[in-house]
C-alpha atoms as a PDB file:
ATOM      1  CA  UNK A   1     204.727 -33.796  85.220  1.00  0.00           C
ATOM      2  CA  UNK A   2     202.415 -35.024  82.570  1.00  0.00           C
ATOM      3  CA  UNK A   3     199.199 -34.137  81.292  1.00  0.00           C
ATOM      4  CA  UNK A   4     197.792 -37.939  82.535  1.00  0.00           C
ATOM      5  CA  UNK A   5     199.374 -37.103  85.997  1.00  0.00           C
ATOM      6  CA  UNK A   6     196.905 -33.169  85.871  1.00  0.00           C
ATOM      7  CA  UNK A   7     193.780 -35.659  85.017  1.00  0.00           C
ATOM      8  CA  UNK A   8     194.881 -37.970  88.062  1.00  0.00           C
ATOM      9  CA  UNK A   9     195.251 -35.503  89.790  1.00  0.00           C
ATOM     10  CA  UNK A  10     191.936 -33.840  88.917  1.00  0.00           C
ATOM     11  CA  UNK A  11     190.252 -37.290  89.281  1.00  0.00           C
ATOM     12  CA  UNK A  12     190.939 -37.709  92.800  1.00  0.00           C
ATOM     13  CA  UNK A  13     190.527 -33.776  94.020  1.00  0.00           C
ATOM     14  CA  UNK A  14     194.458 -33.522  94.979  1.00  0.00           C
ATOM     15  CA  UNK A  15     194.419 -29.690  93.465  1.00  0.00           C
ATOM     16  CA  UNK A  16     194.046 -27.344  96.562  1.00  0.00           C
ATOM     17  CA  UNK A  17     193.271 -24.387  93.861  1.00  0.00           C
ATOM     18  CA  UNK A  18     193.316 -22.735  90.523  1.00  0.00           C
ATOM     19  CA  UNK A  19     196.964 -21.884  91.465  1.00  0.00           C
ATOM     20  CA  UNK A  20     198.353 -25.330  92.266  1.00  0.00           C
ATOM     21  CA  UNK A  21     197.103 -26.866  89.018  1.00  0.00           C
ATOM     22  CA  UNK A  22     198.365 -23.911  86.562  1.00  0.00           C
ATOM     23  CA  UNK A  23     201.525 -24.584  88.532  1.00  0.00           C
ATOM     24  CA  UNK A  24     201.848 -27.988  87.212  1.00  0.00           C
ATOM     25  CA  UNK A  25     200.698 -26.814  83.276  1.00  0.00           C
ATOM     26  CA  UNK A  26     203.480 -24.548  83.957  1.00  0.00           C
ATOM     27  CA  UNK A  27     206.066 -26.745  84.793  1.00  0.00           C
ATOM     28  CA  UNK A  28     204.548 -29.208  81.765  1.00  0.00           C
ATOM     29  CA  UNK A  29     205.434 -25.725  79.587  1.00  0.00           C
ATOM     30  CA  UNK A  30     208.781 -25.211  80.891  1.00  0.00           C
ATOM     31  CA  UNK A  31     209.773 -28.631  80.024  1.00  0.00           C
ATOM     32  CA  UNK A  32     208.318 -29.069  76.714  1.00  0.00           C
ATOM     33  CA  UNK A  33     210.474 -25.804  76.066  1.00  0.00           C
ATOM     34  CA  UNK A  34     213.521 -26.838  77.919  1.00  0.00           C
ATOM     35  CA  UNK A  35     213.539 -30.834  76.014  1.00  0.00           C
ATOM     36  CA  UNK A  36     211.754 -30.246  72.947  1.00  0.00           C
ATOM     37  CA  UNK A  37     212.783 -27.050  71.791  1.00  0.00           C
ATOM     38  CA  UNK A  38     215.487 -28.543  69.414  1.00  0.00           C
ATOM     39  CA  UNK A  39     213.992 -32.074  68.791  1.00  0.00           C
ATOM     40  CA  UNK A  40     210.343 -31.328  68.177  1.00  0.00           C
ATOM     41  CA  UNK A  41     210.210 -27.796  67.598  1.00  0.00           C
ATOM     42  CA  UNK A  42     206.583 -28.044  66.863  1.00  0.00           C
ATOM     43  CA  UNK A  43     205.548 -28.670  71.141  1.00  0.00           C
ATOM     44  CA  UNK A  44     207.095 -25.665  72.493  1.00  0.00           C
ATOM     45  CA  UNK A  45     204.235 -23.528  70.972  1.00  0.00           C
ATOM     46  CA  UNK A  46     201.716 -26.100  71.949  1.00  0.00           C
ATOM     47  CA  UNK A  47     202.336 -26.291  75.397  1.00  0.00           C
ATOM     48  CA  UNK A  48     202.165 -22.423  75.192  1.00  0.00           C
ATOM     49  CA  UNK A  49     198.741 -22.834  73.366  1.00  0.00           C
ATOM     50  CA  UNK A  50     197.508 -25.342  75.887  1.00  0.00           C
ATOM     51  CA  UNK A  51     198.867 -22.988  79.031  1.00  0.00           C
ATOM     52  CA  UNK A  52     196.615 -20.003  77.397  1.00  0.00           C
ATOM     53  CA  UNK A  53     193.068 -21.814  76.884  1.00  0.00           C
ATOM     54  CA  UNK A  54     193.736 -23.206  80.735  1.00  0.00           C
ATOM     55  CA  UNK A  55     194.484 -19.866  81.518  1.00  0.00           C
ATOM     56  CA  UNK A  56     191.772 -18.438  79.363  1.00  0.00           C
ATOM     57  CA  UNK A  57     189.373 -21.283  80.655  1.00  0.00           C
ATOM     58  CA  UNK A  58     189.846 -19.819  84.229  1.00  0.00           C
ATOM     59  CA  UNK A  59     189.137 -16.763  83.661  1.00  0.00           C
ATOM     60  CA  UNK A  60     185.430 -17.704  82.175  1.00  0.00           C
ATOM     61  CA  UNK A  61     184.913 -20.066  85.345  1.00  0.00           C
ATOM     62  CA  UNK A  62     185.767 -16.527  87.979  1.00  0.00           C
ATOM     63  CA  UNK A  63     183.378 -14.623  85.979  1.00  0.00           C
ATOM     64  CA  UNK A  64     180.585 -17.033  85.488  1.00  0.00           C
ATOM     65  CA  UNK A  65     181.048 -18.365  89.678  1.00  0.00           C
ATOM     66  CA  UNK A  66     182.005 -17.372  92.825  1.00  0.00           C
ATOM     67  CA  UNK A  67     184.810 -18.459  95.277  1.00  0.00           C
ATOM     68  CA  UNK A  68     183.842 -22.651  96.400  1.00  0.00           C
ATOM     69  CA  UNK A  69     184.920 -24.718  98.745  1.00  0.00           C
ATOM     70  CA  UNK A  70     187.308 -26.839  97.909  1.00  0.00           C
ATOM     71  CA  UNK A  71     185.737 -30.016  97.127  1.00  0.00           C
ATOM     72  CA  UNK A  72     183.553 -28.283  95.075  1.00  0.00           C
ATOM     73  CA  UNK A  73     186.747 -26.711  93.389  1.00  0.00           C
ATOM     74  CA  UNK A  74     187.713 -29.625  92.433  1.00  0.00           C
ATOM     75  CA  UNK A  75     184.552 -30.733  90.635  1.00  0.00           C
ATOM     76  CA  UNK A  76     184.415 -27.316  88.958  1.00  0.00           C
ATOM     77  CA  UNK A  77     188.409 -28.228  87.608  1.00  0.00           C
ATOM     78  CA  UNK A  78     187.328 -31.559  86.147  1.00  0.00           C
ATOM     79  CA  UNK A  79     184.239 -30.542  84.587  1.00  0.00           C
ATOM     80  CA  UNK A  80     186.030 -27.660  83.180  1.00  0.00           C
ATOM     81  CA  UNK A  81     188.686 -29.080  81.791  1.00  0.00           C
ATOM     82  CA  UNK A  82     187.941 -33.151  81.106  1.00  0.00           C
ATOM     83  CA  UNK A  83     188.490 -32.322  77.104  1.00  0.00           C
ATOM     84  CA  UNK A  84     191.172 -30.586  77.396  1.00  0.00           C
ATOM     85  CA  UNK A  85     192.467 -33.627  79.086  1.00  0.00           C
ATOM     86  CA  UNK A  86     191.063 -36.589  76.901  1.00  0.00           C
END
């Protein structure tokens, strides 16, 4: 998992949720820290910073809007977060 392969993903409305995509900047976490922890020390703490203003980013979308459908979900995702992804 890659951040090109979250913006794919947002791009053609595969996420089912808030959950499924925070699953996959997870995983992107738990890899940077798991192959780059001794190489490029520097990541680690990046992918932690990225996982937090997704996480954070979230958070303001619940409070400002309430529950959608899911192709509106979608839509909400990628207008959200297309700079964190450019």
């Amino acid at each position: 998992m890659d951040l090109a392969a979250i913006k794919e993903k947002i791009r053609t409305f595969q996420y089912l949720s808030r959950q499924d995509m925070m699953a996959d900047m997870k995983l992107i976490q738990t890899n940077c820290w798991e192959y780059n922890r001794l190489r490029n020390p520097h990541l680690p703490p990046m992918a932690d910073l990225l996982v937090t203003i997704c996480e954070d980013a979230f958070k303001e979308v619940l409070i400002h809007n309430p529950p959608l459908p899911l192709p509106w979900l979608n839509k909400l995702i990628w207008f959200n977060f297309r700079w964190i992804l450019s």
